[in-house]
C-alpha atoms as a PDB file:
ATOM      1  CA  UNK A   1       0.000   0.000   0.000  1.00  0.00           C
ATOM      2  CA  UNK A   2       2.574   2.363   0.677  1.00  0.00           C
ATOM      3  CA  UNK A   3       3.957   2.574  -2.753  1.00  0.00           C
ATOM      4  CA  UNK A   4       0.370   3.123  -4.214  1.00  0.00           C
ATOM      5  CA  UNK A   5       0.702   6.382  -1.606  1.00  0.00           C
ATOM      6  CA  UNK A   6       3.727   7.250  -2.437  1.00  0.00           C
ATOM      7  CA  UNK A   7       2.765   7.326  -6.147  1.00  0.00           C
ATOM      8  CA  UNK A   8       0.163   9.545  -5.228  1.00  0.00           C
ATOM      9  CA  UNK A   9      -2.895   7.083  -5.063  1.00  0.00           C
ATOM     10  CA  UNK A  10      -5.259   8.024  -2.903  1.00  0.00           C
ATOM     11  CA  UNK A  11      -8.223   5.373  -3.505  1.00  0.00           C
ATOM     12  CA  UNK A  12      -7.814   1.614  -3.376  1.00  0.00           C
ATOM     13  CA  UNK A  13     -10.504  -0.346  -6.029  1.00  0.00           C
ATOM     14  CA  UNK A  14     -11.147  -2.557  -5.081  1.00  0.00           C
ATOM     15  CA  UNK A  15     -10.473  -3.313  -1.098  1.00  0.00           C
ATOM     16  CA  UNK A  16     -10.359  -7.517  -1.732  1.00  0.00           C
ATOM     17  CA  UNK A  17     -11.316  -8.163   1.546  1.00  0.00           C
ATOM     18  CA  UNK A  18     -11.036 -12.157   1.096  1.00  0.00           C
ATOM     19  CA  UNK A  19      -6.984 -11.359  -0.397  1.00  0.00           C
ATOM     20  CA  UNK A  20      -4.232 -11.998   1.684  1.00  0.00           C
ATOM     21  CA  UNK A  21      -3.351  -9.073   4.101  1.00  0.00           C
ATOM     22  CA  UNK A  22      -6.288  -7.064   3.092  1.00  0.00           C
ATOM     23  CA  UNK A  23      -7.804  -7.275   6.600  1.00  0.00           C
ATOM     24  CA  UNK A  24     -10.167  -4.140   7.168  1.00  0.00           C
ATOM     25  CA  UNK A  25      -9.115  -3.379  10.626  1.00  0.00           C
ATOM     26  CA  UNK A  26      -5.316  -3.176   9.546  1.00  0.00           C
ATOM     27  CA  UNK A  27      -6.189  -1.307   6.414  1.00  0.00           C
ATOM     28  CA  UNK A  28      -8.502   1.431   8.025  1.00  0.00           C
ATOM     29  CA  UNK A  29      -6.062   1.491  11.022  1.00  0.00           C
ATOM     30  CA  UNK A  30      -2.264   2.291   8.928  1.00  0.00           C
ATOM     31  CA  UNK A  31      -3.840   3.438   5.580  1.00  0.00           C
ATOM     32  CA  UNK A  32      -7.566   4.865   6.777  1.00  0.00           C
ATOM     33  CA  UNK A  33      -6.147   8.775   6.921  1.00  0.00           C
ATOM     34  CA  UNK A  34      -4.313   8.641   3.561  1.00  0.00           C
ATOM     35  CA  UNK A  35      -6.703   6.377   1.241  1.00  0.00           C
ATOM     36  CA  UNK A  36     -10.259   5.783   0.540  1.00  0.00           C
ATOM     37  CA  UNK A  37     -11.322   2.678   0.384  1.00  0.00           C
ATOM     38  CA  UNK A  38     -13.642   1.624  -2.656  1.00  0.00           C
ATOM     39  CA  UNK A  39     -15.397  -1.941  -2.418  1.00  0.00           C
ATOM     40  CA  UNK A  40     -14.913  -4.746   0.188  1.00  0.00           C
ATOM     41  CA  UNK A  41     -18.411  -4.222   1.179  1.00  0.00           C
ATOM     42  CA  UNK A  42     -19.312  -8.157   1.217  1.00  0.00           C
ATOM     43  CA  UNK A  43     -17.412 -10.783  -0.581  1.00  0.00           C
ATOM     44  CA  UNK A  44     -19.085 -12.221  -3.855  1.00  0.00           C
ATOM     45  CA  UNK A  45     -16.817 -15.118  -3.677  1.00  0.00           C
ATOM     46  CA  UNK A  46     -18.697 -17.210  -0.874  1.00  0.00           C
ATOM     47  CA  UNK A  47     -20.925 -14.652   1.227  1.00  0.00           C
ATOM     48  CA  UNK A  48     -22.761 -13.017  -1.236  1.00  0.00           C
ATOM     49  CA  UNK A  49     -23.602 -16.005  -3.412  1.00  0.00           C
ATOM     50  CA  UNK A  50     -23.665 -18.935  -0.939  1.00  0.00           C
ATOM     51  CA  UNK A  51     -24.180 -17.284   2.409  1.00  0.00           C
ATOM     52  CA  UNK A  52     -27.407 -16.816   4.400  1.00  0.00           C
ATOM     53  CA  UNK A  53     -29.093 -13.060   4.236  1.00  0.00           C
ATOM     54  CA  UNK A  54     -27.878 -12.827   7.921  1.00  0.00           C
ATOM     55  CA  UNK A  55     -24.087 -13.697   7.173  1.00  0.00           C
ATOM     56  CA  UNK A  56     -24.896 -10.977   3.972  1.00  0.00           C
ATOM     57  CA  UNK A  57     -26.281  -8.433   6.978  1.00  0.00           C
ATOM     58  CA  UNK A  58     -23.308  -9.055   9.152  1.00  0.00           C
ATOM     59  CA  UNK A  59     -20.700  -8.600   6.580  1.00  0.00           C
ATOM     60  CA  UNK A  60     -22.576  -5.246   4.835  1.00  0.00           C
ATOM     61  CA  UNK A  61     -22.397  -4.002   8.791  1.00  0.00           C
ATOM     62  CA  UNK A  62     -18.896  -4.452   9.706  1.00  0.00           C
ATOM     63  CA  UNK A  63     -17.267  -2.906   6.566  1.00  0.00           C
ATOM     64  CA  UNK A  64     -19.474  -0.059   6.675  1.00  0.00           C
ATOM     65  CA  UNK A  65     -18.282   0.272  10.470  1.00  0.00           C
ATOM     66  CA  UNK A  66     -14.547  -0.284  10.366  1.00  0.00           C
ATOM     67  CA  UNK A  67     -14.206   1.497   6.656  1.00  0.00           C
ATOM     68  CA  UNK A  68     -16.521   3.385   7.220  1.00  0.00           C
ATOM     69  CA  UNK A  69     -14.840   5.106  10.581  1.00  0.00           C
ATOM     70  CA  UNK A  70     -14.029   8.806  10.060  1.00  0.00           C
ATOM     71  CA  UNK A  71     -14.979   8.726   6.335  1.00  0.00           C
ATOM     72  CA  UNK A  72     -13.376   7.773   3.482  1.00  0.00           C
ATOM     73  CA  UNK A  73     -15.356   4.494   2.542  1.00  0.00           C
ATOM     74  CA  UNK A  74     -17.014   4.109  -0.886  1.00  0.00           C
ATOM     75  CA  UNK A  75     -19.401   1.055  -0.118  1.00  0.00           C
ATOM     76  CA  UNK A  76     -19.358  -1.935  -3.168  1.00  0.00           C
ATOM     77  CA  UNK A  77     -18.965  -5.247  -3.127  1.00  0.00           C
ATOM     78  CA  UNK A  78     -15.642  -6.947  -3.666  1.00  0.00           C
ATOM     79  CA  UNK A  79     -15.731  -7.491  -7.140  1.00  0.00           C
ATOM     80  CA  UNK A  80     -18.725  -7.522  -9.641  1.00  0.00           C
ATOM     81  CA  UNK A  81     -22.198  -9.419  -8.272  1.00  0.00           C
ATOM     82  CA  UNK A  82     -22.711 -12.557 -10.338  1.00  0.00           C
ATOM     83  CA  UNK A  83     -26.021 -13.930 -11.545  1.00  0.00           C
ATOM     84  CA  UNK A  84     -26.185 -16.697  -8.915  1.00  0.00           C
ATOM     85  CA  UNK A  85     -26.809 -14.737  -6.349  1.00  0.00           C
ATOM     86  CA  UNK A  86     -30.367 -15.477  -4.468  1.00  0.00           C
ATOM     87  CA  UNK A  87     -32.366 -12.256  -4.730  1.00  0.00           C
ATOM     88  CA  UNK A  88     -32.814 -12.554  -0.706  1.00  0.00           C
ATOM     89  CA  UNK A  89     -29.417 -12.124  -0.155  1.00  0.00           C
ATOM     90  CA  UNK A  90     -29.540  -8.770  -2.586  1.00  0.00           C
ATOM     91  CA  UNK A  91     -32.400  -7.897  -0.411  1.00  0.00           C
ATOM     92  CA  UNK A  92     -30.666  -8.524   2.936  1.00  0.00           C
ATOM     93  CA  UNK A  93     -27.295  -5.928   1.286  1.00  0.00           C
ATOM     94  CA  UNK A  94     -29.147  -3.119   0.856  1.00  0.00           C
ATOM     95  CA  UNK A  95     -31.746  -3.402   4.180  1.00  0.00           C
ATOM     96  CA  UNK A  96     -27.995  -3.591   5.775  1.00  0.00           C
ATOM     97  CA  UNK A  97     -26.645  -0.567   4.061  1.00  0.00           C
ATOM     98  CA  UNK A  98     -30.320   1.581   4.407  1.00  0.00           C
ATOM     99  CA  UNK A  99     -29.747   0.167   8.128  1.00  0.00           C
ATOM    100  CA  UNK A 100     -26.357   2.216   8.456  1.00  0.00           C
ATOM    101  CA  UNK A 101     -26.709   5.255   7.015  1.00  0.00           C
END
């Protein structure tokens, strides 16, 4: 990350939240005051797709709260939303971003 600041980045599309070392509470914490995140909202690997509206809920709520901290938080999903996903799931995102704004 700190070469993409140094470069002069200063947003990170998108915030792969199911990568290796792309833990939000690290990124927000060392990176939070010189990027903006955009994405890691939910994962569309496993959670979106395959997980239960709840686990969708939970997911929505904790990026929104740890990227979300002090700004600078562009909420979308990891990576583009594929047509498998069940349309309660879709639901249960945006009840869970309506929820925290």
């Amino acid at each position: 990350m700190r070469a993409f600041i140094d470069a002069g980045f200063d947003i990170i599309n998108p915030a792969q939240i199911n990568a290796r070392d792309m833990v939000p509470e690290i990124l927000k914490e060392e990176f939070g005051n010189q990027l903006v995140f955009w994405g890691g909202g939910v994962n569309t690997q496993k959670v979106l797709p395959f997980g239960r509206p709840e686990e969708v809920r939970e997911q929505v709520r904790h990026a929104c709260e740890t990227f979300g901290r002090e700004g600078g938080f562009v909420f979308n999903t990891v990576h583009n939303i594929q047509a498998n996903v069940p349309v309660e799931n879709m639901v249960a995102m945006i009840e869970a971003l309506d929820e925290y704004r």
